[in-house]
C-alpha atoms as a PDB file:
ATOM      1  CA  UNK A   1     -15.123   3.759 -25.629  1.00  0.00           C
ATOM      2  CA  UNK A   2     -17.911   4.870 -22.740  1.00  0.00           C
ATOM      3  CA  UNK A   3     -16.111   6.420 -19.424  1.00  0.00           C
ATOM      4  CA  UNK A   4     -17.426   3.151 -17.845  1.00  0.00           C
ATOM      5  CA  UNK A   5     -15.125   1.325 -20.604  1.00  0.00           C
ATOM      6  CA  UNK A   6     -11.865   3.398 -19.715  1.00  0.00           C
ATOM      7  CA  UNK A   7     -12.531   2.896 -16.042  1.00  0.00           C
ATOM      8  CA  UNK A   8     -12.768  -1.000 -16.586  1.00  0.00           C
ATOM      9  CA  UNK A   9      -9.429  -0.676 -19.068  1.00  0.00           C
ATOM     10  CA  UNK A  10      -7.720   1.844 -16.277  1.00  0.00           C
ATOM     11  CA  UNK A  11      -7.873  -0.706 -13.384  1.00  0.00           C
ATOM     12  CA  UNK A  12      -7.286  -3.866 -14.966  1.00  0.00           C
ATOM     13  CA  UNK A  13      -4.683  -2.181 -16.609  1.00  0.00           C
ATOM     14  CA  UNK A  14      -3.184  -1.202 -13.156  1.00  0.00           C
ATOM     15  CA  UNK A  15      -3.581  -4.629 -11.252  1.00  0.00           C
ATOM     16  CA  UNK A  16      -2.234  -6.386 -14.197  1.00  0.00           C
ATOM     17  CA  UNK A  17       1.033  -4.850 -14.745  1.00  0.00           C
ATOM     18  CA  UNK A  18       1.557  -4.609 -10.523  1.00  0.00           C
ATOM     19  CA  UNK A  19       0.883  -8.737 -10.635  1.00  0.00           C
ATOM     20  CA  UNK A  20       3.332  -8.331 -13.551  1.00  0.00           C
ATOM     21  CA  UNK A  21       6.146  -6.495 -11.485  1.00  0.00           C
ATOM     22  CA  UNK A  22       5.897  -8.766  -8.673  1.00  0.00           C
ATOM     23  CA  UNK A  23       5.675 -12.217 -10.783  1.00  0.00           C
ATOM     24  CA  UNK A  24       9.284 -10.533 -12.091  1.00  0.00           C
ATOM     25  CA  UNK A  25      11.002 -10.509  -8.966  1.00  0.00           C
ATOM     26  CA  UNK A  26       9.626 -14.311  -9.065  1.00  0.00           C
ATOM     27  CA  UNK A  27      12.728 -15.049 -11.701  1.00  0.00           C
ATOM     28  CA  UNK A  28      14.957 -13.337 -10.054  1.00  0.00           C
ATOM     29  CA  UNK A  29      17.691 -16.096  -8.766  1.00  0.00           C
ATOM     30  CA  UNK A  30      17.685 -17.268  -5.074  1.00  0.00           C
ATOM     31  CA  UNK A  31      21.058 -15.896  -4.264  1.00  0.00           C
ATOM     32  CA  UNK A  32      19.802 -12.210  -6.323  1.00  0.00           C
ATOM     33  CA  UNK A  33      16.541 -11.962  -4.411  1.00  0.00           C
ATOM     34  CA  UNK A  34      18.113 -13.130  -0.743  1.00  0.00           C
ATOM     35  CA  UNK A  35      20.360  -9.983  -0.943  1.00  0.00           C
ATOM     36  CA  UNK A  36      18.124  -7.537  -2.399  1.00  0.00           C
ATOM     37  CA  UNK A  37      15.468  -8.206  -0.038  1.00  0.00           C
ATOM     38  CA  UNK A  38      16.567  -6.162   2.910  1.00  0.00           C
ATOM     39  CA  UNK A  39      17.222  -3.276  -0.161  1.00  0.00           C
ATOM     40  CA  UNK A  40      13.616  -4.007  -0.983  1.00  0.00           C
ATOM     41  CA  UNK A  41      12.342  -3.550   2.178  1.00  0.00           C
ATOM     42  CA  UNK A  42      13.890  -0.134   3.156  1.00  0.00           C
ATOM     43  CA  UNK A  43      12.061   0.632  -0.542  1.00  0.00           C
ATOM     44  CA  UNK A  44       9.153   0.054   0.438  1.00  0.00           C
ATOM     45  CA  UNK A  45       9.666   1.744   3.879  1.00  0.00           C
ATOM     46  CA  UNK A  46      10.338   4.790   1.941  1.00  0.00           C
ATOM     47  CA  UNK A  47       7.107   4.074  -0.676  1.00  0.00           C
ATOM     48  CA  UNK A  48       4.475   3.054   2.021  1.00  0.00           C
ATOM     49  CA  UNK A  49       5.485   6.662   4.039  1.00  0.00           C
ATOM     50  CA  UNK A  50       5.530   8.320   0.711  1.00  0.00           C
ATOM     51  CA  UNK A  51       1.908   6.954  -0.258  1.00  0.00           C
ATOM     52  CA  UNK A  52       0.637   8.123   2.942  1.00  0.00           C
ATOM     53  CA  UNK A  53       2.021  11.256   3.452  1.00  0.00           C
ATOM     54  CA  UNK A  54       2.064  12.435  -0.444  1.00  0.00           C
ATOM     55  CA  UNK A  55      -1.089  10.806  -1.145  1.00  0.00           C
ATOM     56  CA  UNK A  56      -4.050   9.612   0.578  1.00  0.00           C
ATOM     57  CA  UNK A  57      -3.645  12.118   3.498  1.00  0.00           C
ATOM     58  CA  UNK A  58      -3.634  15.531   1.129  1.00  0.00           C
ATOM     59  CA  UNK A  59      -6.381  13.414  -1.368  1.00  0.00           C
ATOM     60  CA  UNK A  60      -8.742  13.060   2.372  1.00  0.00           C
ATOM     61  CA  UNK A  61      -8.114  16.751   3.158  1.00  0.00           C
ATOM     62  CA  UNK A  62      -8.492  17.582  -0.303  1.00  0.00           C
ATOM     63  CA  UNK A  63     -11.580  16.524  -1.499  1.00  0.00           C
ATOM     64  CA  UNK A  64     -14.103  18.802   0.522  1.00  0.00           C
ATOM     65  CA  UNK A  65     -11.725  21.851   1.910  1.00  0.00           C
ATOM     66  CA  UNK A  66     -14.332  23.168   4.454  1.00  0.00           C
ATOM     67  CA  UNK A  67     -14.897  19.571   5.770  1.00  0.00           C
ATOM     68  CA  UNK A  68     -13.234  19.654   9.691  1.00  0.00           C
ATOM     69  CA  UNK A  69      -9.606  18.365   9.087  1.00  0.00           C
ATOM     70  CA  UNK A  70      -9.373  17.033  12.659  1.00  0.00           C
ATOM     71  CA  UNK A  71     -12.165  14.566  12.284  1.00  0.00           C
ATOM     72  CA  UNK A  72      -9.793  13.353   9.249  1.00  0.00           C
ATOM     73  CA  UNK A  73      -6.557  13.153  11.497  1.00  0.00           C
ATOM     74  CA  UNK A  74      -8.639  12.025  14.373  1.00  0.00           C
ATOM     75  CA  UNK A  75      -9.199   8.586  11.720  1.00  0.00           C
ATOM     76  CA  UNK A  76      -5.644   8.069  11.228  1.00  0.00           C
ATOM     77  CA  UNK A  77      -5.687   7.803  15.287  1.00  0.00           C
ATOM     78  CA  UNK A  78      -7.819   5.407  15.609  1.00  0.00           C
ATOM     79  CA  UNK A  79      -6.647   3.857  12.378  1.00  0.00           C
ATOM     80  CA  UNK A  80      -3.020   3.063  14.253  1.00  0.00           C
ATOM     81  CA  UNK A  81      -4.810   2.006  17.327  1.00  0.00           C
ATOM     82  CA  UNK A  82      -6.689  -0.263  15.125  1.00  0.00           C
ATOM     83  CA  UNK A  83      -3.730  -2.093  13.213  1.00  0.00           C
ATOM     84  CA  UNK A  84      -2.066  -1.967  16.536  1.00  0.00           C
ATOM     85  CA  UNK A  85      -4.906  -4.226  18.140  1.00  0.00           C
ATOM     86  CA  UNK A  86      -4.758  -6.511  14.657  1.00  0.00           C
ATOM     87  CA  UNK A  87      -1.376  -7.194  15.246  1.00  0.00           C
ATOM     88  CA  UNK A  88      -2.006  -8.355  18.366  1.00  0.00           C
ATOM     89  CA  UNK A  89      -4.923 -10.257  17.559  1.00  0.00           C
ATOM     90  CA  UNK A  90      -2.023 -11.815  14.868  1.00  0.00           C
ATOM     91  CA  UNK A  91       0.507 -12.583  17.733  1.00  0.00           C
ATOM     92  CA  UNK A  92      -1.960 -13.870  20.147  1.00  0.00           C
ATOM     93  CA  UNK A  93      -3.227 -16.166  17.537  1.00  0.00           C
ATOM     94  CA  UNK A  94       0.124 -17.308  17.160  1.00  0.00           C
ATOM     95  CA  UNK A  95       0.879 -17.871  20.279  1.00  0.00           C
ATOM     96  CA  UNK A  96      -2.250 -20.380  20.803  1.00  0.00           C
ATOM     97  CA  UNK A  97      -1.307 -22.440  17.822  1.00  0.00           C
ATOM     98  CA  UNK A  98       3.002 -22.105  18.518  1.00  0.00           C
ATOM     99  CA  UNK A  99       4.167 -20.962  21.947  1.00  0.00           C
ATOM    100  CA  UNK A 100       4.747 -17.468  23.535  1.00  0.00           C
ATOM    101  CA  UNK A 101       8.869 -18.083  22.731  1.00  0.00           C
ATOM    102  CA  UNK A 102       8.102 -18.327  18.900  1.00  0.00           C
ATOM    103  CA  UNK A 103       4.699 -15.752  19.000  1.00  0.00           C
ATOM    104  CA  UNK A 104       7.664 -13.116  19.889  1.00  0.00           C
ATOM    105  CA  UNK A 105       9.640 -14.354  17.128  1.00  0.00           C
ATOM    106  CA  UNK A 106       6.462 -13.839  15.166  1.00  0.00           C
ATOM    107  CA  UNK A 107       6.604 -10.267  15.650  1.00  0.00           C
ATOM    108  CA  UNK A 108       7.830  -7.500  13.194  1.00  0.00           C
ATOM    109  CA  UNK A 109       8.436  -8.691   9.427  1.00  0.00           C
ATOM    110  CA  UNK A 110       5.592 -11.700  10.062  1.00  0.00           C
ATOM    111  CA  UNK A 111       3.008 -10.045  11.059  1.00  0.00           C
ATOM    112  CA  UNK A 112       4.036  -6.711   8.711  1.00  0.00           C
ATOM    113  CA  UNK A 113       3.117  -9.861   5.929  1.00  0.00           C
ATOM    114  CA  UNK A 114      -0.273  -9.762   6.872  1.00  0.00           C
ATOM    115  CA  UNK A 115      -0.872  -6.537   7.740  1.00  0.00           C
ATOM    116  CA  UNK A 116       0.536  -5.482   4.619  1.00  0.00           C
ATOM    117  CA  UNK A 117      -2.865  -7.325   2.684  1.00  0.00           C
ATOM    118  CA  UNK A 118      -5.037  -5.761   4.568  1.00  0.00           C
ATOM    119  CA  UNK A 119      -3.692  -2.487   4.452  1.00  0.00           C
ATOM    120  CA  UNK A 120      -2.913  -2.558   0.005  1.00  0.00           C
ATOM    121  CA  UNK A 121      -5.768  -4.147  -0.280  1.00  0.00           C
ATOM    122  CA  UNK A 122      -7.911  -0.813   1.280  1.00  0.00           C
ATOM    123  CA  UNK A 123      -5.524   1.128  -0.855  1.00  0.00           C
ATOM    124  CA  UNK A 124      -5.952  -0.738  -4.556  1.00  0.00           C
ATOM    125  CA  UNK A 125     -10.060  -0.375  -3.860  1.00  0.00           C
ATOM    126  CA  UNK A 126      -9.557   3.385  -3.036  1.00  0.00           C
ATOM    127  CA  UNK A 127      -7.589   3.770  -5.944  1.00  0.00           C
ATOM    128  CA  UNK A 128     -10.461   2.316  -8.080  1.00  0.00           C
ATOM    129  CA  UNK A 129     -12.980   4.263  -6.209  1.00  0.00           C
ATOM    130  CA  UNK A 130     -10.490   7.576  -7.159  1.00  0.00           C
ATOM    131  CA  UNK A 131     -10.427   6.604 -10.706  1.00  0.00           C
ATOM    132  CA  UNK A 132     -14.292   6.699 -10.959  1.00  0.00           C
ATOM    133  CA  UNK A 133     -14.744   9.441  -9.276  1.00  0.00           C
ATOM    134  CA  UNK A 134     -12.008  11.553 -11.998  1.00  0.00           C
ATOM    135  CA  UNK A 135     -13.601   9.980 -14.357  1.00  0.00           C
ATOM    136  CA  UNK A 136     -16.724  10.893 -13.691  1.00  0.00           C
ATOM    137  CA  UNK A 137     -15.691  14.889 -12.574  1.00  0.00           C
ATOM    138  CA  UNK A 138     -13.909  15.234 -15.997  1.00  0.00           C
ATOM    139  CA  UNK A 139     -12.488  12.621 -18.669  1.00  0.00           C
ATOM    140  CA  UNK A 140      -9.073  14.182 -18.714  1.00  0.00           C
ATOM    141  CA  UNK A 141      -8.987  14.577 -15.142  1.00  0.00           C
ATOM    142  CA  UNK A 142      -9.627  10.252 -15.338  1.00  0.00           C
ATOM    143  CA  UNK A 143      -6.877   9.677 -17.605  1.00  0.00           C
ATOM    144  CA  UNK A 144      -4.176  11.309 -15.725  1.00  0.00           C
ATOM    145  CA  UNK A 145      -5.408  10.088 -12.611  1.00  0.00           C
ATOM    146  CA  UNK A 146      -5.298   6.736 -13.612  1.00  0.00           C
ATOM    147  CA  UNK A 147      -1.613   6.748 -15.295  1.00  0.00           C
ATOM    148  CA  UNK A 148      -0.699   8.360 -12.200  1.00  0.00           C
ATOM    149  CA  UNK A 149      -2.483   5.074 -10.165  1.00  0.00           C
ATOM    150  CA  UNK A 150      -0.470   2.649 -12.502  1.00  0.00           C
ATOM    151  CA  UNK A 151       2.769   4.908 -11.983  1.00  0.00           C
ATOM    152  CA  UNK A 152       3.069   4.531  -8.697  1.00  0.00           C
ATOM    153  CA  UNK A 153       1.073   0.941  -8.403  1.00  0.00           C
ATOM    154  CA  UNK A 154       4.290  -0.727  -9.896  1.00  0.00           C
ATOM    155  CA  UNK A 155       6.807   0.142  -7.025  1.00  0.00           C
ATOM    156  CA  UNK A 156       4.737  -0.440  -4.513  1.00  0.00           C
ATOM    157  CA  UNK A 157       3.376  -3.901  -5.655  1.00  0.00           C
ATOM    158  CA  UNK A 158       6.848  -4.524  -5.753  1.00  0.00           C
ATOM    159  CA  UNK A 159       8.126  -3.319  -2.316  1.00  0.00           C
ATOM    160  CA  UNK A 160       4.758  -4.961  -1.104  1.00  0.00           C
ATOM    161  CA  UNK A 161       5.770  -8.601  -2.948  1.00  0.00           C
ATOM    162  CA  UNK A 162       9.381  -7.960  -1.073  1.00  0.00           C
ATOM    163  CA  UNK A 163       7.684  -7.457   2.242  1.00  0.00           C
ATOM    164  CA  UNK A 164       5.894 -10.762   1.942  1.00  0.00           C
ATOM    165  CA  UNK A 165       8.415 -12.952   1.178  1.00  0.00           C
ATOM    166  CA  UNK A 166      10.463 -11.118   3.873  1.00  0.00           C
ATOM    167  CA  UNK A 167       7.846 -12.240   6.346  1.00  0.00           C
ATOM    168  CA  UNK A 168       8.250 -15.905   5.693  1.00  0.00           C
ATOM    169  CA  UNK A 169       5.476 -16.827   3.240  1.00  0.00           C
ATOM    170  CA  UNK A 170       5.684 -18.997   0.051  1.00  0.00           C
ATOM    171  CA  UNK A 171       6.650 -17.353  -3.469  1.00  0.00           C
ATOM    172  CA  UNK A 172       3.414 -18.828  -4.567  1.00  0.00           C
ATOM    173  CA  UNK A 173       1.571 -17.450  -2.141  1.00  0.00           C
ATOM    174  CA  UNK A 174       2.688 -13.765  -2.055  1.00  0.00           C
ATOM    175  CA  UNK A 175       1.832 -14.218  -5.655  1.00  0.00           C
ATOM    176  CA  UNK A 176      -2.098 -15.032  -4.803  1.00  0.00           C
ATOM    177  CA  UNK A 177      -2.114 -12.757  -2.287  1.00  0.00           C
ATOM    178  CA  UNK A 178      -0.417 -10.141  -4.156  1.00  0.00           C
ATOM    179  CA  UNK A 179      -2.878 -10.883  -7.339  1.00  0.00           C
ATOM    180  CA  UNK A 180      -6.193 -10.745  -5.129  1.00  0.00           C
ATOM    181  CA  UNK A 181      -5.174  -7.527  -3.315  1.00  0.00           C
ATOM    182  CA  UNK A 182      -4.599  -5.946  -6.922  1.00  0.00           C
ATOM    183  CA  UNK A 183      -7.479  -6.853  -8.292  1.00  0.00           C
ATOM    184  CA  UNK A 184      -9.587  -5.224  -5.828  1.00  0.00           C
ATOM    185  CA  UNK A 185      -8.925  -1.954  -7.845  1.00  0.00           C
ATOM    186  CA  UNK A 186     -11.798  -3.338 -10.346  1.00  0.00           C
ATOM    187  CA  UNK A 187     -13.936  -3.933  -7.288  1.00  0.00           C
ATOM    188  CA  UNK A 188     -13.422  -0.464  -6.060  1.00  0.00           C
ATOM    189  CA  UNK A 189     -14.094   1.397  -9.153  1.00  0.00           C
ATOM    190  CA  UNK A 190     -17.214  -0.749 -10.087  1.00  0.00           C
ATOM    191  CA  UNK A 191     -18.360  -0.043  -6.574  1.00  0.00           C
ATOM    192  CA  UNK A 192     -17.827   3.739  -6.972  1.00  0.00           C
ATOM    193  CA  UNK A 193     -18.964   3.484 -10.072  1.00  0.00           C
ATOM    194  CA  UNK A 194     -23.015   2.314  -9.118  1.00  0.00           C
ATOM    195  CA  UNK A 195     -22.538   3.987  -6.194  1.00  0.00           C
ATOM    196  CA  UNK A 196     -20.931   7.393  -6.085  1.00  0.00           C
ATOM    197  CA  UNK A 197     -23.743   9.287  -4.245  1.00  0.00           C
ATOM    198  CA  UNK A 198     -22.779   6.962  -0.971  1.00  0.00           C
ATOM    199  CA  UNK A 199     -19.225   6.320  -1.033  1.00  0.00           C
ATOM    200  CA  UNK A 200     -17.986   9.977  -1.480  1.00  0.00           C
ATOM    201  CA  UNK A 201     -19.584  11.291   2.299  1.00  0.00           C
ATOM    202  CA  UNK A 202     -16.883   8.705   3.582  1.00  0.00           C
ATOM    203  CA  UNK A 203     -13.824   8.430   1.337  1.00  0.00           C
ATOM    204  CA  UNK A 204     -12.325  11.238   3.464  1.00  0.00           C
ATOM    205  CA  UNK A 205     -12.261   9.043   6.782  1.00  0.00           C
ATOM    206  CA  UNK A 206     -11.577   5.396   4.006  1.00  0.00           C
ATOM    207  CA  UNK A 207      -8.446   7.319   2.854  1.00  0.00           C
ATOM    208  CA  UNK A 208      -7.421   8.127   6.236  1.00  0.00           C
ATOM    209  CA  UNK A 209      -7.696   4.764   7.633  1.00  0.00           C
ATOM    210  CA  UNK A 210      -5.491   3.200   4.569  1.00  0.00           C
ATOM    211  CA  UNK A 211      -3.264   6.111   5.321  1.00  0.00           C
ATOM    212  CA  UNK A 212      -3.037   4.819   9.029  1.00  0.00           C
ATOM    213  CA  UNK A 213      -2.383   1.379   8.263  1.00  0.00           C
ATOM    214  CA  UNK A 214       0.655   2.280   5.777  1.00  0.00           C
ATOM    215  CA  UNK A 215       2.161   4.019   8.835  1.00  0.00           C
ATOM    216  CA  UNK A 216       1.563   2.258  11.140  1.00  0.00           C
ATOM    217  CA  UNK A 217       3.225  -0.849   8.955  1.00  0.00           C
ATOM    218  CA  UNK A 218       5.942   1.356   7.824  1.00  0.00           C
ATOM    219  CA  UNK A 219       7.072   2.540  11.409  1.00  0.00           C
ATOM    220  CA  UNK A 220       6.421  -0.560  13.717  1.00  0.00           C
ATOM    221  CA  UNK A 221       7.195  -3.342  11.379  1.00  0.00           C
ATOM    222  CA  UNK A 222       9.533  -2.501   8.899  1.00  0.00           C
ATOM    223  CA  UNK A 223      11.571   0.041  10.440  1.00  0.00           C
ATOM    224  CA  UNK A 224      12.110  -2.034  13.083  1.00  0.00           C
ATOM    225  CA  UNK A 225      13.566  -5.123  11.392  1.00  0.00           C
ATOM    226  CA  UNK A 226      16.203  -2.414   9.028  1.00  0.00           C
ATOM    227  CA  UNK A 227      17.745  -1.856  12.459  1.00  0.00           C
ATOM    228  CA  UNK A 228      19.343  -4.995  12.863  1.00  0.00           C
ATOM    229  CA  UNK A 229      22.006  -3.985  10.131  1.00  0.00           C
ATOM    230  CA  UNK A 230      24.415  -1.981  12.309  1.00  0.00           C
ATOM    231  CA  UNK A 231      26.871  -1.371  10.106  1.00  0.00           C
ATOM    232  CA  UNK A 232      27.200   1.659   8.682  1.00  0.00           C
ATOM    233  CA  UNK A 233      26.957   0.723   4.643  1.00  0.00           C
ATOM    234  CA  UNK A 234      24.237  -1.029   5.413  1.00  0.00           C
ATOM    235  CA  UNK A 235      22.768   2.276   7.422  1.00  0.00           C
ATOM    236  CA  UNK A 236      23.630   4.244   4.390  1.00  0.00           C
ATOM    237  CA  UNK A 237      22.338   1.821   2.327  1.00  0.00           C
ATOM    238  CA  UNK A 238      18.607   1.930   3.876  1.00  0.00           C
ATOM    239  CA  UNK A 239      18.499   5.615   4.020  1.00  0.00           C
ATOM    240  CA  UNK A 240      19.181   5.617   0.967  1.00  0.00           C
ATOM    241  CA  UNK A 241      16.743   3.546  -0.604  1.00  0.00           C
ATOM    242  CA  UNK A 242      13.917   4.888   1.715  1.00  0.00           C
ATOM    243  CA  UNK A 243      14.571   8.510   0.550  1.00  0.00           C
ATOM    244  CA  UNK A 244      14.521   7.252  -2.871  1.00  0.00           C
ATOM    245  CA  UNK A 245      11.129   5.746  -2.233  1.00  0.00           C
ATOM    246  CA  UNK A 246       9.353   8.568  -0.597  1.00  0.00           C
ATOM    247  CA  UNK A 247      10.881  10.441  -3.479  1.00  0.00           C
ATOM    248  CA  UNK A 248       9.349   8.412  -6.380  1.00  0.00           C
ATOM    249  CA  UNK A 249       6.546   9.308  -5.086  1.00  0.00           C
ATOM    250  CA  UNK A 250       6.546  13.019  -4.809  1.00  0.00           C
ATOM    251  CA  UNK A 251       7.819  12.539  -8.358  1.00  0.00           C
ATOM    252  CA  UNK A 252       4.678  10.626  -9.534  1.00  0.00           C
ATOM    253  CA  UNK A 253       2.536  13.127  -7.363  1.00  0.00           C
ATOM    254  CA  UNK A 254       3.126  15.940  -9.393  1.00  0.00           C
ATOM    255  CA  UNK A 255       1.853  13.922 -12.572  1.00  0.00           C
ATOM    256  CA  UNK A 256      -1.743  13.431 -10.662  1.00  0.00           C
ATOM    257  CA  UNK A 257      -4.009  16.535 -11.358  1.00  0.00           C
ATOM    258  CA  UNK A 258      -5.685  16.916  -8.280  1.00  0.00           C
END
């Protein structure tokens, strides 16, 4: 098969089998998925920090080590100020259409629904544009970057699917939207893949922004809404679950060969 081939099997493979995981917790009965979704949340809490932290921030400082690493962190600023404003925008917007008393109501886990689209979204077409660009450095170096892509793609399709459903939409609908944002991992790699020359100046500052928006969700959204449990199980609980989160993913970043 030609590297062009692989890359094509690599991120079909990927979006397919996250669509997969999140079409699972579909079956799940009503009563299993209304208590596991507040589990599922502090999850992905724990996954979205992890992916940030663990890996698009060291991937954008990574890839040129001479290049200024302020300008990067400098993009994560403006990246939070950014999802900050697009909540807003979100909550406004609501407001017009519902009333200020429900637009507040709006905020937190509603809004974290939408945000979270635009924010996987970025990261499925970065991971695409990643898996060219191992591919093209070295074949090997493409293979185990792109069953490290699929590793950690599952979990967080999953946390992602729980975070949608958590923010009010349809089953149905956090399928689409779920299935779309995947699929822009072919997009992404195809892109890369015609052209490399102009989309690796930038990835640096792309991989900060996604970074920035997985924060920013993580820390004002969800967070947030895991504080209403005040008991302390349920404190234990979330801890818990966001530890073991971030810590799936340090496992699955020492698979990637950087």
């Amino acid at each position: 098969m030609s590297v062009l081939g692989w890359i094509i099997a690599f991120s079909v493979v990927g979006s397919v089998l996250s669509i997969s995981a999140a079409g699972a917790y579909l079956l799940l009965p009503q009563m299993v998925r209304d208590r596991s979704l507040s589990m599922l949340v502090s999850f992905a809490t724990g996954v979205l920090l992890g992916v940030a932290f663990i890996h698009l921030l060291p991937h954008a400082l990574d890839i040129e080590p001479n290049r200024d690493s302020s300008a990067v962190m400098t993009t994560v600023l403006v990246g939070i100020f950014v999802f900050f404003i697009l909540e807003k925008a979100l909550i406004w917007r609501h407001a017009h259409h519902h009333g200020h008393d429900v637009a507040h109501e709006y905020r937190g886990a509603t809004a974290a629904g939408s945000l979270i689209i635009v924010g996987d979204t970025f990261h499925n077409f970065l991971d695409g544009i990643l898996l060219t660009a191992a591919f093209v450095t070295d074949v090997h170096l493409g293979f185990a970057t792109g069953f490290a892509i699929i590793a950690h793609e599952i979990p967080q399709e999953l946390g992602d699917f729980a975070i949608l459903i958590n923010s009010g939409m349809s089953r149905t609908k956090a399928f689409v939207l779920n299935g779309v944002s995947s699929l822009a991992m072919v997009i992404g790699a195809l892109l890369a893949w015609w052209g490399t020359e102009y989309v690796q100046p930038v990835l640096p500052y792309i991989l900060a922004f996604t970074a920035a928006g997985f924060i920013y969700i993580a820390v004002a959204d969800l967070i947030p809404t895991l504080h209403r449990g005040v008991r302390l199980r349920d404190s234990v609980t979330q801890l818990t679950l966001i530890s073991a989160g971030i810590l799936l993913i340090v496992a699955f970043g020492h698979t990637e060969v950087r």
